[in-house]
PDB file of N, CA and C in Angstrom:
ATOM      1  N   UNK A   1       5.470   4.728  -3.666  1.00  0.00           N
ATOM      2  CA  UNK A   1       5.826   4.671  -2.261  1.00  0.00           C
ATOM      3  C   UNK A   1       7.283   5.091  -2.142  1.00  0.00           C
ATOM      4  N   UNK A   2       7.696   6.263  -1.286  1.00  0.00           N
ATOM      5  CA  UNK A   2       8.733   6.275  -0.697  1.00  0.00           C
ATOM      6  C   UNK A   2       9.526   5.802   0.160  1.00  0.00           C
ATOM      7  N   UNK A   3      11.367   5.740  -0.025  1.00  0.00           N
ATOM      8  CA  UNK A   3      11.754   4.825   1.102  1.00  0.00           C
ATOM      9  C   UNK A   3      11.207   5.132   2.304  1.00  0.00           C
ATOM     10  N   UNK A   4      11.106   4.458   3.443  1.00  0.00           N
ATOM     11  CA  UNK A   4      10.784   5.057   5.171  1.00  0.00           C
ATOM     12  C   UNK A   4       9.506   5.585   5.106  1.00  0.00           C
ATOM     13  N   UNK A   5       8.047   5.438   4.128  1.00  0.00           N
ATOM     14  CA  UNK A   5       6.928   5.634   4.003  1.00  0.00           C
ATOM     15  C   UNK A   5       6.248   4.590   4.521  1.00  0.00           C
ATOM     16  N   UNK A   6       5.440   4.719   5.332  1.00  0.00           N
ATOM     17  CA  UNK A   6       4.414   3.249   5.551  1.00  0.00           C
ATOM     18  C   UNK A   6       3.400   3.194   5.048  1.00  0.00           C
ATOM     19  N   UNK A   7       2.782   1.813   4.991  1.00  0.00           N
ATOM     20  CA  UNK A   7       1.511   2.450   3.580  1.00  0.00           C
ATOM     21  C   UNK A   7       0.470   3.014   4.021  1.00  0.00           C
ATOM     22  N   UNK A   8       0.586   3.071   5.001  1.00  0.00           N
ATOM     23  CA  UNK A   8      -0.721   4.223   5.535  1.00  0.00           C
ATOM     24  C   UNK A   8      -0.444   5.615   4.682  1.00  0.00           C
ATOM     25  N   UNK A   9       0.766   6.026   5.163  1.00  0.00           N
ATOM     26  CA  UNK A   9       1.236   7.414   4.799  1.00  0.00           C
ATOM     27  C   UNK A   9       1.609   7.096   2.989  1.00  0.00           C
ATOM     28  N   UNK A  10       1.784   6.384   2.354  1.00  0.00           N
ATOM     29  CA  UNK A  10       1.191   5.978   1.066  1.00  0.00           C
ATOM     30  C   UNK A  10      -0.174   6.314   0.750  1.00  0.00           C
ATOM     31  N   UNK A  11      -0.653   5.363   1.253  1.00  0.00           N
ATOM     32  CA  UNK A  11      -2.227   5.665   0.888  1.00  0.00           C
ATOM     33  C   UNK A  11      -2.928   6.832   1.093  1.00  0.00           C
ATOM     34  N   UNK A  12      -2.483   7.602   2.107  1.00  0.00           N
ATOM     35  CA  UNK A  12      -3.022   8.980   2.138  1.00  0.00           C
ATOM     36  C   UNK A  12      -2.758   9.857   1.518  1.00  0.00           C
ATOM     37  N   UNK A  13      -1.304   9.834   1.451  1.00  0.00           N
ATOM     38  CA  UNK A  13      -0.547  10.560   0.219  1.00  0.00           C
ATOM     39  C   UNK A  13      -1.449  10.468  -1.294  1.00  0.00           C
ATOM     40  N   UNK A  14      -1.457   9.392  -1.484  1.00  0.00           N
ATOM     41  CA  UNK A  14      -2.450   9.089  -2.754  1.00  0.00           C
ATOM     42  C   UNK A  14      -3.717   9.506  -2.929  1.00  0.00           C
ATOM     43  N   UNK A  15      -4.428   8.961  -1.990  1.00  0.00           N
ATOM     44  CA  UNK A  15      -5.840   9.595  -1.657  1.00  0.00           C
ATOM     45  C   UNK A  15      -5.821  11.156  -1.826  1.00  0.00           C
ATOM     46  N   UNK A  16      -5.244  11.771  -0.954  1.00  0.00           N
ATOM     47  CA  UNK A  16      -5.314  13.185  -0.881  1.00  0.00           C
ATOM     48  C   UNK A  16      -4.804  13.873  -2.352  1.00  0.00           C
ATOM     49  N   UNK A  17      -3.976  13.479  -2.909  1.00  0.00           N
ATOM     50  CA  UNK A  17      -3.444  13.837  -4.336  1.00  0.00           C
ATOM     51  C   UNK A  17      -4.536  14.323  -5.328  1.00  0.00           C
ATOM     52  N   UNK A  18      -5.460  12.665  -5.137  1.00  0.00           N
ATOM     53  CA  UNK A  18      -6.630  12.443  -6.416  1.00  0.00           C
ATOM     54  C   UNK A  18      -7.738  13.034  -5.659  1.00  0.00           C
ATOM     55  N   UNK A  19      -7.643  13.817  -4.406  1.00  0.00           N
ATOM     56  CA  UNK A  19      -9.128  14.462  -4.051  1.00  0.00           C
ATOM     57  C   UNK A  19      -9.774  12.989  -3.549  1.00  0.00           C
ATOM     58  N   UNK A  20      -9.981  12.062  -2.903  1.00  0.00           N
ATOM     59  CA  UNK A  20     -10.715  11.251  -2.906  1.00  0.00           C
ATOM     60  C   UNK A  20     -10.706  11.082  -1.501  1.00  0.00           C
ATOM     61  N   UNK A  21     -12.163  10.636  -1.054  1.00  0.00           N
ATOM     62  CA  UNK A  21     -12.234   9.782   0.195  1.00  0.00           C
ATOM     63  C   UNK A  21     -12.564   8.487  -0.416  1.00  0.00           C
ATOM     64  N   UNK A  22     -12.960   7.746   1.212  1.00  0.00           N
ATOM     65  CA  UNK A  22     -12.220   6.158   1.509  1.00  0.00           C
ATOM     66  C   UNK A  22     -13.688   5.316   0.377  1.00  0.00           C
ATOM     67  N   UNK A  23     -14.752   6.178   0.732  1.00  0.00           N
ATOM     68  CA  UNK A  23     -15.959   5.607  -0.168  1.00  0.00           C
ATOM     69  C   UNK A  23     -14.981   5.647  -1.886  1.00  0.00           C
ATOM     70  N   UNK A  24     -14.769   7.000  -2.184  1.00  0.00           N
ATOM     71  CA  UNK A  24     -14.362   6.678  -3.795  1.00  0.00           C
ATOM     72  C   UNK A  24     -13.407   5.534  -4.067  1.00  0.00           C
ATOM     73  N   UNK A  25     -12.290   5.205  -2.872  1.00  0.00           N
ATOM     74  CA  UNK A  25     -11.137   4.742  -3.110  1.00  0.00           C
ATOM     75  C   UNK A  25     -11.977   3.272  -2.931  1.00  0.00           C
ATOM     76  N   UNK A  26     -12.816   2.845  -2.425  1.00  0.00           N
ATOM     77  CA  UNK A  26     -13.618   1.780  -1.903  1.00  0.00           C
ATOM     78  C   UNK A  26     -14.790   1.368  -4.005  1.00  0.00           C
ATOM     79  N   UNK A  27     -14.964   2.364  -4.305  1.00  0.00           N
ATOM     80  CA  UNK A  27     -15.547   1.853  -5.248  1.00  0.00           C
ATOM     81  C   UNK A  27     -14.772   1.734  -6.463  1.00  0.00           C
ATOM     82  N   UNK A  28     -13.352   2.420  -6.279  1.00  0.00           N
ATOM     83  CA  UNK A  28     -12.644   2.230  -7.817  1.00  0.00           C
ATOM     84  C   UNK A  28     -11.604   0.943  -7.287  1.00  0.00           C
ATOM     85  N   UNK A  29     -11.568   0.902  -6.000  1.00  0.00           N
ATOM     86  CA  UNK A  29     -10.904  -0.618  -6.008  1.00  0.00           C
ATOM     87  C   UNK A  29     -11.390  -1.724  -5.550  1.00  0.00           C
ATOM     88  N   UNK A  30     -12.831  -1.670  -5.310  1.00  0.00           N
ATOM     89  CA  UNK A  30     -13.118  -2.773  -4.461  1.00  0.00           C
ATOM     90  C   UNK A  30     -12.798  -3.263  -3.087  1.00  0.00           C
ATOM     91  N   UNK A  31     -12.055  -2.665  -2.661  1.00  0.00           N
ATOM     92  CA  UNK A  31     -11.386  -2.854  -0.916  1.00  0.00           C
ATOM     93  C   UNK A  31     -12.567  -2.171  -0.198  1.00  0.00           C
ATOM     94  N   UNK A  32     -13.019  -2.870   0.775  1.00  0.00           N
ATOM     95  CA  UNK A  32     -13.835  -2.041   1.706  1.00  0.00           C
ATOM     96  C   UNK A  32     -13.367  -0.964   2.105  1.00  0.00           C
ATOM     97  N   UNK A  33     -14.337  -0.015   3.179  1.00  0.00           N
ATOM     98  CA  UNK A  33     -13.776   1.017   3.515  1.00  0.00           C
ATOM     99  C   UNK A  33     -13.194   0.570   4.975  1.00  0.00           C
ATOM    100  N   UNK A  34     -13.690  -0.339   5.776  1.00  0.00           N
ATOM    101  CA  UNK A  34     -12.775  -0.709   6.902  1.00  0.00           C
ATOM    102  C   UNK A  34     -11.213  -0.905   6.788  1.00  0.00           C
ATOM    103  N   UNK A  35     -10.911  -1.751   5.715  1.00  0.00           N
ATOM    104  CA  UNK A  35      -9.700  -2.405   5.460  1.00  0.00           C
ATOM    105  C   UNK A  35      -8.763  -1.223   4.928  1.00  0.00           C
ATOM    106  N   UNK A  36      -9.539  -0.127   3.777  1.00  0.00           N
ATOM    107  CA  UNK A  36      -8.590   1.252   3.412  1.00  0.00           C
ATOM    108  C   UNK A  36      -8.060   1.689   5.225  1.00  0.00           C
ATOM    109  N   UNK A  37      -9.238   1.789   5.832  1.00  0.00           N
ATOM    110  CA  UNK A  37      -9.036   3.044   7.240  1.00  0.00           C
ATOM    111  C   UNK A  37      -8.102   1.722   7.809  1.00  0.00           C
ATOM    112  N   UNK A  38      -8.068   0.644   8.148  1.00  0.00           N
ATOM    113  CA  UNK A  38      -6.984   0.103   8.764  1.00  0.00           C
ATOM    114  C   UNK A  38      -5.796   0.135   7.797  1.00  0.00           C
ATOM    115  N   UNK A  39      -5.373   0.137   6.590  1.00  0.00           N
ATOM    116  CA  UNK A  39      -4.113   0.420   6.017  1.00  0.00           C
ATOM    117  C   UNK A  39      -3.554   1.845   6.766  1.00  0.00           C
ATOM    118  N   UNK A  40      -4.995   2.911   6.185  1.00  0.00           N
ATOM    119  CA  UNK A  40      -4.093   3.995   6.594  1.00  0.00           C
ATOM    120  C   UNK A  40      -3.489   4.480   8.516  1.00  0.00           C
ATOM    121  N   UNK A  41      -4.282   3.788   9.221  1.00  0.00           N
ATOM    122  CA  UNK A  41      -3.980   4.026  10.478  1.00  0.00           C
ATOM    123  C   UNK A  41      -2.852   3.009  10.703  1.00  0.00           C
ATOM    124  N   UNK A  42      -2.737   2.535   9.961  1.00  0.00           N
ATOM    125  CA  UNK A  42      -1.059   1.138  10.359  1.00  0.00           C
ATOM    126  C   UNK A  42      -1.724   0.230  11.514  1.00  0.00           C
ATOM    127  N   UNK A  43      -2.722   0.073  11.361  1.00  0.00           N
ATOM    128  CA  UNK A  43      -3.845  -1.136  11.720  1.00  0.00           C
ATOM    129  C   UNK A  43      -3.506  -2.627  11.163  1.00  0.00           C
ATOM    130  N   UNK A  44      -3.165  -2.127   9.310  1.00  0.00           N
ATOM    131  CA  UNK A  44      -3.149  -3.331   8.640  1.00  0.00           C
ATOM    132  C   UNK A  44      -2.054  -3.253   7.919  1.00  0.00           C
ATOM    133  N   UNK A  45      -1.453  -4.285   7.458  1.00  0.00           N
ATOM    134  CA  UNK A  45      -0.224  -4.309   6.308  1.00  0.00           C
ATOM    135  C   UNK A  45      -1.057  -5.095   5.570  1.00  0.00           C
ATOM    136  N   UNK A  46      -1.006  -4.427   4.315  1.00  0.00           N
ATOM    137  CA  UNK A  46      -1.996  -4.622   2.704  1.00  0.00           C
ATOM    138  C   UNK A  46      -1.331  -5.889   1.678  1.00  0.00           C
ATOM    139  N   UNK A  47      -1.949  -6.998   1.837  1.00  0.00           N
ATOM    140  CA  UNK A  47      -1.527  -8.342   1.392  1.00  0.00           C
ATOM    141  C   UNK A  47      -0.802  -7.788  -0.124  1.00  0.00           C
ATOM    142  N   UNK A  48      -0.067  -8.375  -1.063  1.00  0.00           N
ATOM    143  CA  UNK A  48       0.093  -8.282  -2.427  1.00  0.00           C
ATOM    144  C   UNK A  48      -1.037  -7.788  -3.369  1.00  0.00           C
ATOM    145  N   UNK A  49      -2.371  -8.852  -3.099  1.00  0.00           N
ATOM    146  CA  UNK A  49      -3.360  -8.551  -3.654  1.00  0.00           C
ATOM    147  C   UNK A  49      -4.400  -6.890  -3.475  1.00  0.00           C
ATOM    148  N   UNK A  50      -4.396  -6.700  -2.181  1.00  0.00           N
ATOM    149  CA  UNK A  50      -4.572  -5.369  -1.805  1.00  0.00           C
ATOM    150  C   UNK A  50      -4.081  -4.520  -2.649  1.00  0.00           C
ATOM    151  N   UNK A  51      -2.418  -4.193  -2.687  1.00  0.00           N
ATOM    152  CA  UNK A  51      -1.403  -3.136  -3.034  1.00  0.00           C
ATOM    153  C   UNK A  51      -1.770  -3.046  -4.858  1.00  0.00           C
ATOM    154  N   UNK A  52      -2.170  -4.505  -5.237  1.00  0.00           N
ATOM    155  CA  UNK A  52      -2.309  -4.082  -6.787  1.00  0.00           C
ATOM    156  C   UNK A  52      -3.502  -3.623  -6.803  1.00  0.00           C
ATOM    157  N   UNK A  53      -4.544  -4.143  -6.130  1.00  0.00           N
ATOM    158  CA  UNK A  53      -6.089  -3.195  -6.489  1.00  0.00           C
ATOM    159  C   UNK A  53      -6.026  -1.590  -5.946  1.00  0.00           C
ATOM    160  N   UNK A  54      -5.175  -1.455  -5.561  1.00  0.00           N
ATOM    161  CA  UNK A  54      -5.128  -0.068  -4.736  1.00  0.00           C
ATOM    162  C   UNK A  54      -4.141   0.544  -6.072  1.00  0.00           C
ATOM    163  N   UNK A  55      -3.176  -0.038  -6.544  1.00  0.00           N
ATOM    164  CA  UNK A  55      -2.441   0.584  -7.894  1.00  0.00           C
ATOM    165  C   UNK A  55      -3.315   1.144  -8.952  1.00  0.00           C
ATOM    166  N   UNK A  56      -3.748  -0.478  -9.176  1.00  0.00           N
ATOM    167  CA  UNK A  56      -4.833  -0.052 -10.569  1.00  0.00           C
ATOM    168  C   UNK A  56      -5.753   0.580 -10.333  1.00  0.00           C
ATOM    169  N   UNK A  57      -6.717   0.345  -9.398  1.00  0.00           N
ATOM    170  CA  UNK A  57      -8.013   0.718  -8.934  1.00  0.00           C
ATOM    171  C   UNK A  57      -7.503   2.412  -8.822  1.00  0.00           C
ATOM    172  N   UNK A  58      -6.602   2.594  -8.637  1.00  0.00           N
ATOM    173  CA  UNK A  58      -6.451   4.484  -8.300  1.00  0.00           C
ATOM    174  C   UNK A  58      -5.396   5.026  -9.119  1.00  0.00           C
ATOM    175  N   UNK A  59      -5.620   4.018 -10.649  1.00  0.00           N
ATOM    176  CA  UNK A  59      -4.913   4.539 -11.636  1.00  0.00           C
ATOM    177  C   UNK A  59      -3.523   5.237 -11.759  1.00  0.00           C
ATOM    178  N   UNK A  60      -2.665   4.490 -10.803  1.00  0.00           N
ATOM    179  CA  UNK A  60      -1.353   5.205 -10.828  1.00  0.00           C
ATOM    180  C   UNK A  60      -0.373   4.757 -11.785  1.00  0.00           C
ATOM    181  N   UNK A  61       0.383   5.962 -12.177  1.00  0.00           N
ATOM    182  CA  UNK A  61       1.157   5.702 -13.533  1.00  0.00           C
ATOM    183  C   UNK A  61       2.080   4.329 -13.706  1.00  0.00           C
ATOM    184  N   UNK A  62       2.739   4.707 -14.656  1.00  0.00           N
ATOM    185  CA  UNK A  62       3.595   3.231 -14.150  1.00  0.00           C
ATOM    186  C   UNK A  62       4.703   3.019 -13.595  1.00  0.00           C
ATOM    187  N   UNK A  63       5.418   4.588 -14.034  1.00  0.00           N
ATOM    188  CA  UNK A  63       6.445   4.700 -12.870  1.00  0.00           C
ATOM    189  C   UNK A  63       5.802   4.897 -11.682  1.00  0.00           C
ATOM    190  N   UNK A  64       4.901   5.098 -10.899  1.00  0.00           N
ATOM    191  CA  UNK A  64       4.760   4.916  -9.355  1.00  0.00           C
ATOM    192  C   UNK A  64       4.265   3.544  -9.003  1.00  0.00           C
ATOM    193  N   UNK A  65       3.434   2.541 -10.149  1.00  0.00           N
ATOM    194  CA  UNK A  65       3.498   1.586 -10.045  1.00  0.00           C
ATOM    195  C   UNK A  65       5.064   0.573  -9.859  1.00  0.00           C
ATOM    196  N   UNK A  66       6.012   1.151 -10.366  1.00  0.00           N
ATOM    197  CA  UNK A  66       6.681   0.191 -10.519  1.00  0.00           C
ATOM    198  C   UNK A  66       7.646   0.577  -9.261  1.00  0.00           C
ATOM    199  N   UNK A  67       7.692   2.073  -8.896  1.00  0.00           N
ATOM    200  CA  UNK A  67       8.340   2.741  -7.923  1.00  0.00           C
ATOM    201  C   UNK A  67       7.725   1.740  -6.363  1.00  0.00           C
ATOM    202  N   UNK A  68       6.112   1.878  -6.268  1.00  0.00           N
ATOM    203  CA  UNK A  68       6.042   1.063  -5.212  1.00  0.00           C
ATOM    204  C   UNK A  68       6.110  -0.046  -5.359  1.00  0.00           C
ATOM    205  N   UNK A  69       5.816  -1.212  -6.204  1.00  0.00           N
ATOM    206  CA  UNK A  69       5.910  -2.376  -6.420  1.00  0.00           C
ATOM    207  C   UNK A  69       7.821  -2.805  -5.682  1.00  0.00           C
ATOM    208  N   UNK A  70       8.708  -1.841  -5.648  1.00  0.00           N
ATOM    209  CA  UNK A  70       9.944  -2.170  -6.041  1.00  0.00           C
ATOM    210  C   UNK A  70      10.175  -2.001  -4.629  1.00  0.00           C
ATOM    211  N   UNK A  71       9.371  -0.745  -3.629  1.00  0.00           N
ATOM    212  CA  UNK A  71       9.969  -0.619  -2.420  1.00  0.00           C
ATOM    213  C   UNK A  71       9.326  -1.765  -1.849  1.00  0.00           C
ATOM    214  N   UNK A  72       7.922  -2.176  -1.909  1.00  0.00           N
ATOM    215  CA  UNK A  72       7.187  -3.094  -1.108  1.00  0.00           C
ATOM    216  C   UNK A  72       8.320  -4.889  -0.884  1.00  0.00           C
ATOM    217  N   UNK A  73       8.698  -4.817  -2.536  1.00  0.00           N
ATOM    218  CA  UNK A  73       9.425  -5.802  -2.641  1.00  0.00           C
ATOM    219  C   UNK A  73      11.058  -5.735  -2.145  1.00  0.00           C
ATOM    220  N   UNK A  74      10.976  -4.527  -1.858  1.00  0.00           N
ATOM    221  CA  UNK A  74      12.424  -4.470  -0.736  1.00  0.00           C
ATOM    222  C   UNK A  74      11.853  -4.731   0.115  1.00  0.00           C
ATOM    223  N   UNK A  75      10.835  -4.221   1.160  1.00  0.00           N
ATOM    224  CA  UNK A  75      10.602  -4.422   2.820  1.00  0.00           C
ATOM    225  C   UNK A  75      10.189  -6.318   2.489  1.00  0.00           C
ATOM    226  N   UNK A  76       9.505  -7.103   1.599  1.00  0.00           N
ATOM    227  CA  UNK A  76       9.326  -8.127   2.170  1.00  0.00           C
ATOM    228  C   UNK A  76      10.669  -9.069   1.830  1.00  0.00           C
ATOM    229  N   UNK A  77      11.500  -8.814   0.943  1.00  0.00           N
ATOM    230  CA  UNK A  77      12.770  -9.357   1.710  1.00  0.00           C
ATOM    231  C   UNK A  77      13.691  -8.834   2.944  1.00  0.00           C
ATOM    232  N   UNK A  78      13.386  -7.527   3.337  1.00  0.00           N
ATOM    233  CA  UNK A  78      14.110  -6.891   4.449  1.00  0.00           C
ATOM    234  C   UNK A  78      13.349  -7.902   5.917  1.00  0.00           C
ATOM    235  N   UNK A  79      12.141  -8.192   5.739  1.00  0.00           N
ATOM    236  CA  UNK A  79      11.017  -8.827   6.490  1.00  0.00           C
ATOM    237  C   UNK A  79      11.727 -10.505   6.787  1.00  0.00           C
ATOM    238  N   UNK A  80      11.978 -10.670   5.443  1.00  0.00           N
ATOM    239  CA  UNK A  80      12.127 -12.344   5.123  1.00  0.00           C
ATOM    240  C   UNK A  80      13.330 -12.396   5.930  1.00  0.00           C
ATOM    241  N   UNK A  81      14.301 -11.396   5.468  1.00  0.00           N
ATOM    242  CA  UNK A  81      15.448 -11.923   6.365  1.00  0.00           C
ATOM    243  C   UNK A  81      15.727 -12.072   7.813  1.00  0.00           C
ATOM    244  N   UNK A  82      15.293 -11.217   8.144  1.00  0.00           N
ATOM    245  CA  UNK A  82      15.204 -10.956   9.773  1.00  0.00           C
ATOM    246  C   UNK A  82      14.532 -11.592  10.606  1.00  0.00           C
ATOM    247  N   UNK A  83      13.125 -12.182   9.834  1.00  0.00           N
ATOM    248  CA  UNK A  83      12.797 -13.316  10.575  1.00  0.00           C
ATOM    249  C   UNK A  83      13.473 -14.788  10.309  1.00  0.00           C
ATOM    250  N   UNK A  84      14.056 -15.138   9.398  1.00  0.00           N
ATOM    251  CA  UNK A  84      14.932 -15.951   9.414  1.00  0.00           C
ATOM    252  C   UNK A  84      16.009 -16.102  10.264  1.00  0.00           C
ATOM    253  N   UNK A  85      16.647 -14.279  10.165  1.00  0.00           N
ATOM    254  CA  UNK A  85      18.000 -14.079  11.626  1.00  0.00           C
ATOM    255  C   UNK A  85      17.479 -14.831  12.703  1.00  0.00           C
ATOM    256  N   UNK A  86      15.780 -14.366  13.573  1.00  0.00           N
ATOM    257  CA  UNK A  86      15.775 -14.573  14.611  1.00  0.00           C
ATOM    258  C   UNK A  86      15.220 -15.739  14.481  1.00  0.00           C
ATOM    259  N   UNK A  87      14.930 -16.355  13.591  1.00  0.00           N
ATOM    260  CA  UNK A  87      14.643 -18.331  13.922  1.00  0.00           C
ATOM    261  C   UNK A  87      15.873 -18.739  13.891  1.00  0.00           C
ATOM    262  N   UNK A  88      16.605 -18.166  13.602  1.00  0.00           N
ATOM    263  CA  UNK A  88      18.114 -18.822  13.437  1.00  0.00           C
ATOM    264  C   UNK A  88      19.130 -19.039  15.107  1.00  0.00           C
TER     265      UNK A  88
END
């Protein structure tokens, strides 16, 4: 995942790379195909558990594993803080 990428535009990016539609991406990770088409339309933000079956399940190396693992884990402290600002 790139900085200023949303995971829609992740996931498509990916998808489209490996040639795959939402059925293949649905049987090598187990995610339905509703829940892929709401990631990629920015319908859904993809729990922790999601983002790793979508890693492994679509076999990405480990530098892009660790590349998105690292941005996701920037936005949910960028997330954490700001809702803290505004309870504050």
């Amino acid at each position: 995942m790139q900085p200023g990428e949303s995971y829609g535009e992740w996931l498509k990016r990916v998808i489209e790379k490996e040639g795959l539609n939402a059925s293949a991406v649905q049987a090598k990770t187990g995610i339905n195909r509703s829940s892929i088409f709401r990631i990629m339309t920015e319908e859904r933000t993809p729990s922790a558990d999601v983002m790793a079956a979508l890693m492994v399940g679509l076999d990405l190396s480990d530098e892009a594993i660790l590349q998105t693992t690292r941005e996701v884990g920037r936005r949910t402290i960028a997330n954490k803080k700001a809702t803290n600002k505004n309870n504050s």
